[in-house]
PDB file of N, CA and C in Angstrom:
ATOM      1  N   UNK A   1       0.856  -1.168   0.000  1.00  0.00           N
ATOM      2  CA  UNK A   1       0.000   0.000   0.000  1.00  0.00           C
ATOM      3  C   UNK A   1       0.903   1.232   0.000  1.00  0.00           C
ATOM      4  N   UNK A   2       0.409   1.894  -0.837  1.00  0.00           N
ATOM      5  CA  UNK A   2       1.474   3.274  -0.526  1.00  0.00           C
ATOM      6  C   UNK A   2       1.367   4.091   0.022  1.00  0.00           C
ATOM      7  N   UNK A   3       1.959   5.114   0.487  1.00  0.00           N
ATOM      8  CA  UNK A   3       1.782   5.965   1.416  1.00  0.00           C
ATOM      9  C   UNK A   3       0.478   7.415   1.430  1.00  0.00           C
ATOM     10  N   UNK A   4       0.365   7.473   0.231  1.00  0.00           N
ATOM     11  CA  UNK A   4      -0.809   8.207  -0.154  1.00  0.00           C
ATOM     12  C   UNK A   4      -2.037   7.281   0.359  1.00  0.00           C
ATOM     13  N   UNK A   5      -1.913   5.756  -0.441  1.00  0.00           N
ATOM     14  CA  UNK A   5      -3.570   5.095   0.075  1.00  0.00           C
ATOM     15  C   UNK A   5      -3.711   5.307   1.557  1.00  0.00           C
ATOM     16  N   UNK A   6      -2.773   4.858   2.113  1.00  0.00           N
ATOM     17  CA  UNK A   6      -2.812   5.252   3.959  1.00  0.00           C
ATOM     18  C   UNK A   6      -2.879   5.923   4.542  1.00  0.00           C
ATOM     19  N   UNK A   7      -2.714   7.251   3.849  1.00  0.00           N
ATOM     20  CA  UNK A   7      -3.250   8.736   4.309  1.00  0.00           C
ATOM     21  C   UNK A   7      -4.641   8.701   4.621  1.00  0.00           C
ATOM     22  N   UNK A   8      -5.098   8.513   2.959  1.00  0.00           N
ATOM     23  CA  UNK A   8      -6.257   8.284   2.644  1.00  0.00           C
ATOM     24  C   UNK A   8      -6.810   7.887   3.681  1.00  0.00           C
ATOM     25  N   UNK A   9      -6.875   6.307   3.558  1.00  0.00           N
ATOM     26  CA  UNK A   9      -8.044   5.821   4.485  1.00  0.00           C
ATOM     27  C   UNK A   9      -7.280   5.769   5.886  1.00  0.00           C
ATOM     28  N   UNK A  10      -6.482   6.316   6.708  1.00  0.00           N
ATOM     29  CA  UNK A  10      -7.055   6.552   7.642  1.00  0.00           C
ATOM     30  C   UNK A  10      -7.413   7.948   8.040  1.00  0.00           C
ATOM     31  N   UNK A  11      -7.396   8.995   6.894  1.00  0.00           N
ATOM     32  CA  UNK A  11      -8.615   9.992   6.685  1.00  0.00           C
ATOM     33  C   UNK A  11     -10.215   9.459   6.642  1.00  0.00           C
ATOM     34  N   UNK A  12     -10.025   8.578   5.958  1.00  0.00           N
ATOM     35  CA  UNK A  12     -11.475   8.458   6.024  1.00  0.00           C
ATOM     36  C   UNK A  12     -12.229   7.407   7.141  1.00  0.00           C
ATOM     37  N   UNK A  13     -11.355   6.719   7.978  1.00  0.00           N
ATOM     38  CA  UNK A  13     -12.050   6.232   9.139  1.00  0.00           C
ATOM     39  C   UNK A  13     -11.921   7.196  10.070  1.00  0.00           C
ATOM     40  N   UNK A  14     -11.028   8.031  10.155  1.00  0.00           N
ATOM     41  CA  UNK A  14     -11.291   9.879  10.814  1.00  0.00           C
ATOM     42  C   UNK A  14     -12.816  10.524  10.707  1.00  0.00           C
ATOM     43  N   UNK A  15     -13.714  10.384   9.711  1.00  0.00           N
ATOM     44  CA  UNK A  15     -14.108  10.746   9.260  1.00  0.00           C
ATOM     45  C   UNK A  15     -15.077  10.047   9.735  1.00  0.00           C
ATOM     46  N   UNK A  16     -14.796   8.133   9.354  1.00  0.00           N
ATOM     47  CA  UNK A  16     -16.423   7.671   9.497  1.00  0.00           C
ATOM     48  C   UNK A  16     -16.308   8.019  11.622  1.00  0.00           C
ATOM     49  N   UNK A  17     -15.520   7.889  11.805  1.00  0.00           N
ATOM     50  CA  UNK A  17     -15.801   8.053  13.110  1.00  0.00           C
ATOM     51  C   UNK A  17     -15.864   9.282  13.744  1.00  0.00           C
ATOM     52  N   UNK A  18     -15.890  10.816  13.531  1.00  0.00           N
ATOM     53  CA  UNK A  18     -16.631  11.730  13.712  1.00  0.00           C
ATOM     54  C   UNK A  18     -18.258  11.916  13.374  1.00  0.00           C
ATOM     55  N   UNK A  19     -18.381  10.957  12.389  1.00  0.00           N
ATOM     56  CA  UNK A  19     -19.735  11.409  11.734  1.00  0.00           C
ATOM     57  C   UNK A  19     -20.187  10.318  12.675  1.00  0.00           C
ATOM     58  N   UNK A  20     -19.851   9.048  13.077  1.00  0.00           N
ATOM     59  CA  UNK A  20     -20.930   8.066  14.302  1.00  0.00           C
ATOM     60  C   UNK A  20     -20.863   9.016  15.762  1.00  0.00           C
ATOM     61  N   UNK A  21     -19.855  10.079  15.849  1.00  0.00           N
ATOM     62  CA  UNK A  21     -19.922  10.400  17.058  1.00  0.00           C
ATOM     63  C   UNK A  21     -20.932  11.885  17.407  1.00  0.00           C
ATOM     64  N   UNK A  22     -20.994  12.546  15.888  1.00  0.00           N
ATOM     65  CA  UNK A  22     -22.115  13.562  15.770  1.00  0.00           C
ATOM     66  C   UNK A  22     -23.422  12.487  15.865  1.00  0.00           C
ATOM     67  N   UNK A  23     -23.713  11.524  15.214  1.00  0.00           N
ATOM     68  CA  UNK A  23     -24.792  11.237  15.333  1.00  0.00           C
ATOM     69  C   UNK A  23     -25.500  10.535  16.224  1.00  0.00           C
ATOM     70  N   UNK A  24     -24.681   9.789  17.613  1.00  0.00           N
ATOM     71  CA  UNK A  24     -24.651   9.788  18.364  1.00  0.00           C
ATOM     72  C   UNK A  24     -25.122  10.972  19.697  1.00  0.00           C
ATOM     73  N   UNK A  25     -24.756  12.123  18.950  1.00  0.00           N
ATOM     74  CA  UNK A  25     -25.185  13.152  19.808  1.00  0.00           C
ATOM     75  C   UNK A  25     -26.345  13.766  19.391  1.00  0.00           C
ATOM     76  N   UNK A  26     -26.740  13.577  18.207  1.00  0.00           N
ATOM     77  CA  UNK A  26     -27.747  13.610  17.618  1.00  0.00           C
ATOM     78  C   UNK A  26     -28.775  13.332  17.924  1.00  0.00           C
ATOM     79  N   UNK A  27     -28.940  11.617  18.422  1.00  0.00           N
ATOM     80  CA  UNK A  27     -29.674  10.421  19.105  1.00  0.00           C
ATOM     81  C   UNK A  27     -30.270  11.032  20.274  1.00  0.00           C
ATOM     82  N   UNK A  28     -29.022  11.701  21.134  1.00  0.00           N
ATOM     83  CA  UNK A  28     -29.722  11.715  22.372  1.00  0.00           C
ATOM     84  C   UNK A  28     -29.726  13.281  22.816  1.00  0.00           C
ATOM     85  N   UNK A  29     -30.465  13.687  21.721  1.00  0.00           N
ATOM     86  CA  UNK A  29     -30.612  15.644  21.613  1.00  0.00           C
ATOM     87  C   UNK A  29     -31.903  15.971  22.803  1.00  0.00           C
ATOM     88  N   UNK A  30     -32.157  15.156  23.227  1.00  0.00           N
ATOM     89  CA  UNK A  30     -32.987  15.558  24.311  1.00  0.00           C
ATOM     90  C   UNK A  30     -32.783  14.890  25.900  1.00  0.00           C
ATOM     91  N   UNK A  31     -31.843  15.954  26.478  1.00  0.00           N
ATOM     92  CA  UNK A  31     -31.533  15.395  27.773  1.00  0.00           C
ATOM     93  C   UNK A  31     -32.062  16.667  29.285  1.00  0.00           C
ATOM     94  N   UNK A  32     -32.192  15.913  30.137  1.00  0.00           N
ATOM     95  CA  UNK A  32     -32.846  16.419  31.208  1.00  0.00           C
ATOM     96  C   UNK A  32     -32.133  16.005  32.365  1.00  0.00           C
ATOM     97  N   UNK A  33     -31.444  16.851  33.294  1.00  0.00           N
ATOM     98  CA  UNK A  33     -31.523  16.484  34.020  1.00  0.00           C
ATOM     99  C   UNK A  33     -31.605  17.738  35.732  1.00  0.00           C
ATOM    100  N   UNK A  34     -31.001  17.248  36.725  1.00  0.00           N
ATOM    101  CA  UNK A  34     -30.961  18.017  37.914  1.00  0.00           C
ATOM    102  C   UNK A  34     -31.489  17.037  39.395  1.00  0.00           C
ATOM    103  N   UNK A  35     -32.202  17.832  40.300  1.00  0.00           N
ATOM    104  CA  UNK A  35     -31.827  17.127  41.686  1.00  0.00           C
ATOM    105  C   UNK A  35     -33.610  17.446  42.140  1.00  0.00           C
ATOM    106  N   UNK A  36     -33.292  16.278  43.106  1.00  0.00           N
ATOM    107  CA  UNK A  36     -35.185  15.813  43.888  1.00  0.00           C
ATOM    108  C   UNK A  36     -34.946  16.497  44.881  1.00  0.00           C
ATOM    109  N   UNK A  37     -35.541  17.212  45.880  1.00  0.00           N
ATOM    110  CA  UNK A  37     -35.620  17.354  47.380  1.00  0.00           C
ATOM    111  C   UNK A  37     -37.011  18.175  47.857  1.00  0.00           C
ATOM    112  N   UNK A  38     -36.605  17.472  48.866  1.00  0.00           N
ATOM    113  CA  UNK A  38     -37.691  17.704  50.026  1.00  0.00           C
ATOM    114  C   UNK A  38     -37.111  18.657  51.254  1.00  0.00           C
ATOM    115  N   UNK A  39     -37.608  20.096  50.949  1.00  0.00           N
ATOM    116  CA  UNK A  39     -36.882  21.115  52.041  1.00  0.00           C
ATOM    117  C   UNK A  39     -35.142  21.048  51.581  1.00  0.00           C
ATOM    118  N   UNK A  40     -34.205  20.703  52.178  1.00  0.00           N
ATOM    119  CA  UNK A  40     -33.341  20.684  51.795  1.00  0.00           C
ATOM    120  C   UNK A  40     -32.729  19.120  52.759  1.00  0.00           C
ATOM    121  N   UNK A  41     -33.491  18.162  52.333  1.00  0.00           N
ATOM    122  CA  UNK A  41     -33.081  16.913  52.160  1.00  0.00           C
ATOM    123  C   UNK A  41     -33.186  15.997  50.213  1.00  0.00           C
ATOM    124  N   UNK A  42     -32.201  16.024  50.252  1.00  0.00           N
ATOM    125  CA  UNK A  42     -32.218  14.975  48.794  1.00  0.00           C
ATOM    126  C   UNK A  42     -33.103  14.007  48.938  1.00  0.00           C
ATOM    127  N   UNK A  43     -33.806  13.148  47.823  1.00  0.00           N
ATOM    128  CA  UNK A  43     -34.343  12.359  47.568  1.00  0.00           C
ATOM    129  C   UNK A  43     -33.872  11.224  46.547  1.00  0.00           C
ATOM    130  N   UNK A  44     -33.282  10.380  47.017  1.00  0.00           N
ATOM    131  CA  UNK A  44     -32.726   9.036  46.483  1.00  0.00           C
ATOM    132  C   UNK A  44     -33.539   8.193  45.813  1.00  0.00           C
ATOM    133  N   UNK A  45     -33.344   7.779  45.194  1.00  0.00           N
ATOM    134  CA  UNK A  45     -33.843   6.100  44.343  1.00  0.00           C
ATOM    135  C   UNK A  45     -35.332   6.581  44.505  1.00  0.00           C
ATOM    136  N   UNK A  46     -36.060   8.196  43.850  1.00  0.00           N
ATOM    137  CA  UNK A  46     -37.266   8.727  43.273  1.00  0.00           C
ATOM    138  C   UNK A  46     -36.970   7.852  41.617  1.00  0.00           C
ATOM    139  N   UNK A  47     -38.006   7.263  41.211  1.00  0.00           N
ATOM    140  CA  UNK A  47     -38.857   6.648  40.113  1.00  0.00           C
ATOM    141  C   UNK A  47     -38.638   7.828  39.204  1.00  0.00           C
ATOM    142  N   UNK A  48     -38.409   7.842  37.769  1.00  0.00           N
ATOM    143  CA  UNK A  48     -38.645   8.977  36.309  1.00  0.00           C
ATOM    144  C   UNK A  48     -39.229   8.471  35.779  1.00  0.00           C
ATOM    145  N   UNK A  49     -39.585   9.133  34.948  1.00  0.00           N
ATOM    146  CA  UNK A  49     -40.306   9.016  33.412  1.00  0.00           C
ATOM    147  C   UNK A  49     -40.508   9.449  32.469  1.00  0.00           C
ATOM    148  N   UNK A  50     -39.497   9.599  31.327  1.00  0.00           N
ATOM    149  CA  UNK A  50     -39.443  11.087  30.575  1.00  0.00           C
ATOM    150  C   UNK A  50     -40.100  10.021  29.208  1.00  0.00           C
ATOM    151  N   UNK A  51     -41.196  11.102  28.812  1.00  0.00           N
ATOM    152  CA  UNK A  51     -42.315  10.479  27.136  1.00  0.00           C
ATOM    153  C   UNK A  51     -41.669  11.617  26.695  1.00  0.00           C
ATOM    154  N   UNK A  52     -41.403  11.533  25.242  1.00  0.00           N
ATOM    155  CA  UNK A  52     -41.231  12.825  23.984  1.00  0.00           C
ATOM    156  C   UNK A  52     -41.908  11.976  22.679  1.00  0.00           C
ATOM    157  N   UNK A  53     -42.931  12.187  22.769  1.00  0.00           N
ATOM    158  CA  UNK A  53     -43.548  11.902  21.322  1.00  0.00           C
ATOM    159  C   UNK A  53     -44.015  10.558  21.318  1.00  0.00           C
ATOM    160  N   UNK A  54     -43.154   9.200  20.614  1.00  0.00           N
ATOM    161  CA  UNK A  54     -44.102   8.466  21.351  1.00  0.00           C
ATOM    162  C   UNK A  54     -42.913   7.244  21.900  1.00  0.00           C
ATOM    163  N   UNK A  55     -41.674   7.940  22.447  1.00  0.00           N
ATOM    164  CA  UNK A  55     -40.732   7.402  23.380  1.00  0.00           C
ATOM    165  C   UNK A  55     -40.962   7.750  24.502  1.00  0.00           C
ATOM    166  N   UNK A  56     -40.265   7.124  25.438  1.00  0.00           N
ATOM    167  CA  UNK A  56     -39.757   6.527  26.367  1.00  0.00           C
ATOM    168  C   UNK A  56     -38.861   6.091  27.457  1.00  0.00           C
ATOM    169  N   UNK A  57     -38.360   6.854  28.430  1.00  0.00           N
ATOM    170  CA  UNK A  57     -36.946   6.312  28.900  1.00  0.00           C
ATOM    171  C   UNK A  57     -37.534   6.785  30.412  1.00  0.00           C
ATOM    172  N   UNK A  58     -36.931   5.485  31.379  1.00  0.00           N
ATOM    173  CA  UNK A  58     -36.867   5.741  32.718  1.00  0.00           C
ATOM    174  C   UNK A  58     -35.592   5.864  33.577  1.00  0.00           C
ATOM    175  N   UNK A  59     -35.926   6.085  34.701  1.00  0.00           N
ATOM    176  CA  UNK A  59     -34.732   6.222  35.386  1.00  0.00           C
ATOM    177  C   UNK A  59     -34.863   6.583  37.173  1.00  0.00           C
ATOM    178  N   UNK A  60     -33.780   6.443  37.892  1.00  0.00           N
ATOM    179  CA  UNK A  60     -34.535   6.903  38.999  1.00  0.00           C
ATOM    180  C   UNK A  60     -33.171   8.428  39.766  1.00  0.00           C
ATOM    181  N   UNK A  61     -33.807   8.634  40.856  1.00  0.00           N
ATOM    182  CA  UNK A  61     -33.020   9.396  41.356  1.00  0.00           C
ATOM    183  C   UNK A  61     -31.478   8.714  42.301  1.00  0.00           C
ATOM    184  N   UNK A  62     -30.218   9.456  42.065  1.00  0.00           N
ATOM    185  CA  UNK A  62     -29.082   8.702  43.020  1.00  0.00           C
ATOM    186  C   UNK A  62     -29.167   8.916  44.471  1.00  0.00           C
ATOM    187  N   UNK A  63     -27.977   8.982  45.242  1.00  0.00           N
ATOM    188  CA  UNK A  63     -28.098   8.757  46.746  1.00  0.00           C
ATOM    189  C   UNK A  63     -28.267  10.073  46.641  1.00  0.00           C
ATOM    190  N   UNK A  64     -27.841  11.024  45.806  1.00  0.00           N
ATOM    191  CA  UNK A  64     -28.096  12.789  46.282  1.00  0.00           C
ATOM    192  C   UNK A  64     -29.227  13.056  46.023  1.00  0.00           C
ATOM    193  N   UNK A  65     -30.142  12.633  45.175  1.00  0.00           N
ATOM    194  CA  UNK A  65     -31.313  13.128  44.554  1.00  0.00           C
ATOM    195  C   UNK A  65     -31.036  13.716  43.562  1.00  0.00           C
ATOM    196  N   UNK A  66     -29.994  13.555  42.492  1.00  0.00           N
ATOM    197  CA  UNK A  66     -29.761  13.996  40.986  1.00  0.00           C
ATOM    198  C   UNK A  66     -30.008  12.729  40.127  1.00  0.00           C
ATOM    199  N   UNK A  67     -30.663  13.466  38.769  1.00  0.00           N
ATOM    200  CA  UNK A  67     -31.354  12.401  37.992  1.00  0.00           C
ATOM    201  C   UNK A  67     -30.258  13.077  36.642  1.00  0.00           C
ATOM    202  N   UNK A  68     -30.756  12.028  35.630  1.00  0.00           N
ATOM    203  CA  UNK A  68     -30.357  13.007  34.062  1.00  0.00           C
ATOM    204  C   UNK A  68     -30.877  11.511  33.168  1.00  0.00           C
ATOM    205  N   UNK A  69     -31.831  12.128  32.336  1.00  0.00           N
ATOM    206  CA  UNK A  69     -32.131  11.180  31.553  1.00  0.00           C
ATOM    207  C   UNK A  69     -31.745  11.458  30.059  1.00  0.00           C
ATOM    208  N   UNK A  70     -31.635  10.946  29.281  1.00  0.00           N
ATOM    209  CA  UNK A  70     -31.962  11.290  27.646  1.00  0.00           C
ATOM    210  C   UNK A  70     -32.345  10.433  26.798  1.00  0.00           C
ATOM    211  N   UNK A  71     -33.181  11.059  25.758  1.00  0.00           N
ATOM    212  CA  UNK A  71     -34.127  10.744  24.983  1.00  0.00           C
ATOM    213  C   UNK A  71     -33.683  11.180  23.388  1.00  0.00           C
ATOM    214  N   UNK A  72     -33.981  10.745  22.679  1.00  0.00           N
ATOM    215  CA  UNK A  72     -34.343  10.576  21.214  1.00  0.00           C
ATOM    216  C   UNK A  72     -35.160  12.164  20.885  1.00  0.00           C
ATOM    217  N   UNK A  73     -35.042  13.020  20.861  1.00  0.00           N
ATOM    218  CA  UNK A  73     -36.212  13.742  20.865  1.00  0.00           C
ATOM    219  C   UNK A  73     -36.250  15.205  21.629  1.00  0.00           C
ATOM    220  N   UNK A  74     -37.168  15.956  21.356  1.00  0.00           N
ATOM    221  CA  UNK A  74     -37.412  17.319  21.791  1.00  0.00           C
ATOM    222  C   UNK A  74     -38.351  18.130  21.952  1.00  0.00           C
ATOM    223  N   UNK A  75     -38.821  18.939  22.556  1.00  0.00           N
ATOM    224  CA  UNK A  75     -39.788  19.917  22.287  1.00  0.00           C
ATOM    225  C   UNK A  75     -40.275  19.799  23.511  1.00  0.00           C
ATOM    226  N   UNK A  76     -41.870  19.878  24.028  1.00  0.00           N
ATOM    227  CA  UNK A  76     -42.345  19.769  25.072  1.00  0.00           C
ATOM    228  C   UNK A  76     -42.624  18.348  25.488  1.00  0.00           C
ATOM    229  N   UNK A  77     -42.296  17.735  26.182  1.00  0.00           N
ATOM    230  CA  UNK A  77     -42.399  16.430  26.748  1.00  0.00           C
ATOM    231  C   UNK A  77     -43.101  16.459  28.103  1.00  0.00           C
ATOM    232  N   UNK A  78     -43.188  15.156  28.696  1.00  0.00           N
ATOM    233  CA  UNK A  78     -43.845  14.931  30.164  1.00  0.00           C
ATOM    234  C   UNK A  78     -42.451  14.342  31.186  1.00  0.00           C
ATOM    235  N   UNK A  79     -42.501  14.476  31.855  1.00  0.00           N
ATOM    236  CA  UNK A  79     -41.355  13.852  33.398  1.00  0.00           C
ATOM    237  C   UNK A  79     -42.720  13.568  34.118  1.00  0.00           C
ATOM    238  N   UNK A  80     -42.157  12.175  34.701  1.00  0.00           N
ATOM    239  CA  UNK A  80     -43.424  11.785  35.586  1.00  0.00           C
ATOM    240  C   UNK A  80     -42.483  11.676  36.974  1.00  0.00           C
ATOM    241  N   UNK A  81     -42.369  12.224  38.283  1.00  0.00           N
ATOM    242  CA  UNK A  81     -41.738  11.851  38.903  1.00  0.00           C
ATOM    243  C   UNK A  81     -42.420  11.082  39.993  1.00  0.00           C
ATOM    244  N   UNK A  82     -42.096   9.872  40.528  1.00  0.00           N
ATOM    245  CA  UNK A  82     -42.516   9.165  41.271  1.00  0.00           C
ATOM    246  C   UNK A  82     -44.021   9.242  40.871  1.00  0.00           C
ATOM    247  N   UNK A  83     -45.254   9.578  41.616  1.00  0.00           N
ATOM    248  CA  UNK A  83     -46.515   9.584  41.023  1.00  0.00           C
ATOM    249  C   UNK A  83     -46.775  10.828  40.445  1.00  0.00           C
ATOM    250  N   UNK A  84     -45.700  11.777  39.923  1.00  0.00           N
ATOM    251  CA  UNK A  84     -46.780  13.079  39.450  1.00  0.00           C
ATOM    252  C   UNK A  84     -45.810  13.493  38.381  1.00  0.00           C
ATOM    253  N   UNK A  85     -47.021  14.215  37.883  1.00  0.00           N
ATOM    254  CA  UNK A  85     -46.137  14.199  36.235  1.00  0.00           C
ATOM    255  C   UNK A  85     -46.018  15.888  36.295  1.00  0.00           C
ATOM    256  N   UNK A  86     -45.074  16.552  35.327  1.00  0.00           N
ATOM    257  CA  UNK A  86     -44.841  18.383  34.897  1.00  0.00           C
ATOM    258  C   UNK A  86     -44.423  17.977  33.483  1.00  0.00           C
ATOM    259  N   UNK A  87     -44.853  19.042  32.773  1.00  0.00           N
ATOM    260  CA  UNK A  87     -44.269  19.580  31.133  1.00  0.00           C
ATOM    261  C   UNK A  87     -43.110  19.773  31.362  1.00  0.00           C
ATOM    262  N   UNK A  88     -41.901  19.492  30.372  1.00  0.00           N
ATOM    263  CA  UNK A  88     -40.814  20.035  30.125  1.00  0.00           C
ATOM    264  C   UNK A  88     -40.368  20.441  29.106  1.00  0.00           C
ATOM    265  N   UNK A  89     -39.091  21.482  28.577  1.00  0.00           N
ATOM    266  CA  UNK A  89     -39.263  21.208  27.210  1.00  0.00           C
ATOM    267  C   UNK A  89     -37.792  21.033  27.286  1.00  0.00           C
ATOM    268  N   UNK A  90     -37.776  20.178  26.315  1.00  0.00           N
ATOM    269  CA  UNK A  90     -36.199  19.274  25.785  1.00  0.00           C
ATOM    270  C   UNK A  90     -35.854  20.461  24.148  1.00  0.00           C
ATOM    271  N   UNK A  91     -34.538  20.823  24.372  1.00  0.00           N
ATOM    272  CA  UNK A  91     -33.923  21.203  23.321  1.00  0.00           C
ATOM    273  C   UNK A  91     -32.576  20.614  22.749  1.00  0.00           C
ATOM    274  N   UNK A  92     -31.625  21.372  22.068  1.00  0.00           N
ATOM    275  CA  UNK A  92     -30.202  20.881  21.958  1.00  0.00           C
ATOM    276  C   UNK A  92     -29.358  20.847  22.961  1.00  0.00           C
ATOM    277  N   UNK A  93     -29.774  21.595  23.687  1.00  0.00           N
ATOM    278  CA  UNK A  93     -28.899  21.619  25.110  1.00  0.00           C
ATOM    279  C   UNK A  93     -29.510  21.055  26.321  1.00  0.00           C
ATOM    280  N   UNK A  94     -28.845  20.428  27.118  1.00  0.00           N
ATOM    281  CA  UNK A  94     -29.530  19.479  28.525  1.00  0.00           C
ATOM    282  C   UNK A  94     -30.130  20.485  28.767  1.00  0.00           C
ATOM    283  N   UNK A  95     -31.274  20.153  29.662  1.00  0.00           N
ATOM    284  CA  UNK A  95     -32.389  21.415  30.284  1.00  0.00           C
ATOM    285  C   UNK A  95     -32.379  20.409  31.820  1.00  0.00           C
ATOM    286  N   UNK A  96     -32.093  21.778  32.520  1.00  0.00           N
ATOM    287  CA  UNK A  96     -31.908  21.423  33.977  1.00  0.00           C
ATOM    288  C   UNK A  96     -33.585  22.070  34.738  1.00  0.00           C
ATOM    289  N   UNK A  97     -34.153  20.762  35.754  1.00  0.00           N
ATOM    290  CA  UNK A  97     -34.891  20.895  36.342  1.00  0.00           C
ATOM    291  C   UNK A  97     -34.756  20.553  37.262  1.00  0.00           C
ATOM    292  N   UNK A  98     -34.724  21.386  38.273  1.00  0.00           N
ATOM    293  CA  UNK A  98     -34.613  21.061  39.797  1.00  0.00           C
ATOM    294  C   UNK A  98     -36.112  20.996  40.876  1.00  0.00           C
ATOM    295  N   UNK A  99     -36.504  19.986  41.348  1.00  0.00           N
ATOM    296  CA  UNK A  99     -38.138  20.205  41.834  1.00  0.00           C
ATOM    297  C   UNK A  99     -37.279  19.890  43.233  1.00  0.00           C
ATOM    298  N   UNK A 100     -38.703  20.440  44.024  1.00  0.00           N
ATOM    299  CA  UNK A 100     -39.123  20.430  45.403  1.00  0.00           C
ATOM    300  C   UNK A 100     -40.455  19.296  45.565  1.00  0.00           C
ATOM    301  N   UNK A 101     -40.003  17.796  46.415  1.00  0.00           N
ATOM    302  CA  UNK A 101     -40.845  17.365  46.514  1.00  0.00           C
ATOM    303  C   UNK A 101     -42.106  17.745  47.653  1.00  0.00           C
ATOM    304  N   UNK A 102     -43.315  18.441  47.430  1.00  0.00           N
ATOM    305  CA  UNK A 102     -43.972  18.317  48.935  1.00  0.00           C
ATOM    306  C   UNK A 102     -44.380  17.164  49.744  1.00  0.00           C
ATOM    307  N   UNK A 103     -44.546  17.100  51.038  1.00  0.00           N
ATOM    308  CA  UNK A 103     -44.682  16.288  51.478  1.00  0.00           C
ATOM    309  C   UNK A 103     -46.477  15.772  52.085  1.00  0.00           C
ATOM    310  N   UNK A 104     -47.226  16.585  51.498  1.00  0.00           N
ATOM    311  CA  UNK A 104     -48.252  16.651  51.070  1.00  0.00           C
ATOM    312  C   UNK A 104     -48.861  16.436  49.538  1.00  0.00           C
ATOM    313  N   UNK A 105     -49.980  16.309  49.470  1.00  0.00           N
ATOM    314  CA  UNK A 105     -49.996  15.938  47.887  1.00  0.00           C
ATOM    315  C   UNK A 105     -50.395  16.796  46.943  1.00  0.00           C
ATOM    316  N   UNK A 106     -49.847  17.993  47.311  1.00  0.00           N
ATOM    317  CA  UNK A 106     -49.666  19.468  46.146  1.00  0.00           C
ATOM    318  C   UNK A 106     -48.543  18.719  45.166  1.00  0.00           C
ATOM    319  N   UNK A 107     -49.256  19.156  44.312  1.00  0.00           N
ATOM    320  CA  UNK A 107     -48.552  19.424  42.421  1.00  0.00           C
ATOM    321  C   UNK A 107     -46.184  19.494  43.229  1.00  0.00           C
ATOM    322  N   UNK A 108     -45.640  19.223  42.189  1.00  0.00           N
ATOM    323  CA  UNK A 108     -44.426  19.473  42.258  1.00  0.00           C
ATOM    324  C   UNK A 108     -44.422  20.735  42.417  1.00  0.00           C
ATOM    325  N   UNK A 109     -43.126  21.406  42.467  1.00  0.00           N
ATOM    326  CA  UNK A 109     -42.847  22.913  42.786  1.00  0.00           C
ATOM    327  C   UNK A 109     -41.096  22.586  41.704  1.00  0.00           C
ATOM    328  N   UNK A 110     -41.171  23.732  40.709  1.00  0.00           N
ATOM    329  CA  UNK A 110     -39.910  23.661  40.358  1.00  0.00           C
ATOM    330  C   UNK A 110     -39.116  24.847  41.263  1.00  0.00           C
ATOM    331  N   UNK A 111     -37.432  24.017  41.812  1.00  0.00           N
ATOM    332  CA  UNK A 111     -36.803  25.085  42.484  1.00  0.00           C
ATOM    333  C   UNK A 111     -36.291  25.925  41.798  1.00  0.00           C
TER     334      UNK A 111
END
């Protein structure tokens, strides 16, 4: 092989492998994430549920009460957290939501 073909192609696996790694980011253009609490106690291993269209992805909260999900997708979606659901809207950039769980059964509160 000569030294030109080997330029070549490993230009062009340069190449195929930027374009799997844009589209990859592509895939998961709708991400969400941020932290659960109650007053200023975290909320651990809280249940998700992020729908965008007619996907799908769950997840739960860590030992701090920070979540981050991503999805396929964008625009206004649903988060269901544990039993209660809020609108969100998913763009190109992660969208951070931070709620306040009550400990009563009022609606979420975003912090």
């Amino acid at each position: 092989m000569s030294e030109v073909s080997r330029r070549s192609s490993a230009g062009w696996r340069r190449l195929v492998a930027l374009a799997a790694v844009l589209a990859s980011g592509a895939a998961t253009a709708g991400a969400l994430y941020g932290s659960l609490k109650r007053g200023e106690q975290p909320l651990p291993a809280v249940p998700l549920k992020l729908i965008c269209g007619g996907q799908s992805v769950t997840g739960e909260s860590d030992a701090q009460g920070h979540y981050r999900l991503s999805i396929a997708g964008a625009g206004r979606c649903a988060l269901t957290v544990g039993d209660k659901a809020v609108a969100v809207v998913l763009g190109d950039d992660a969208a951070r939501y931070d709620f306040e769980v009550p400990a009563d059964a009022a609606p979420l509160r975003r912090r």
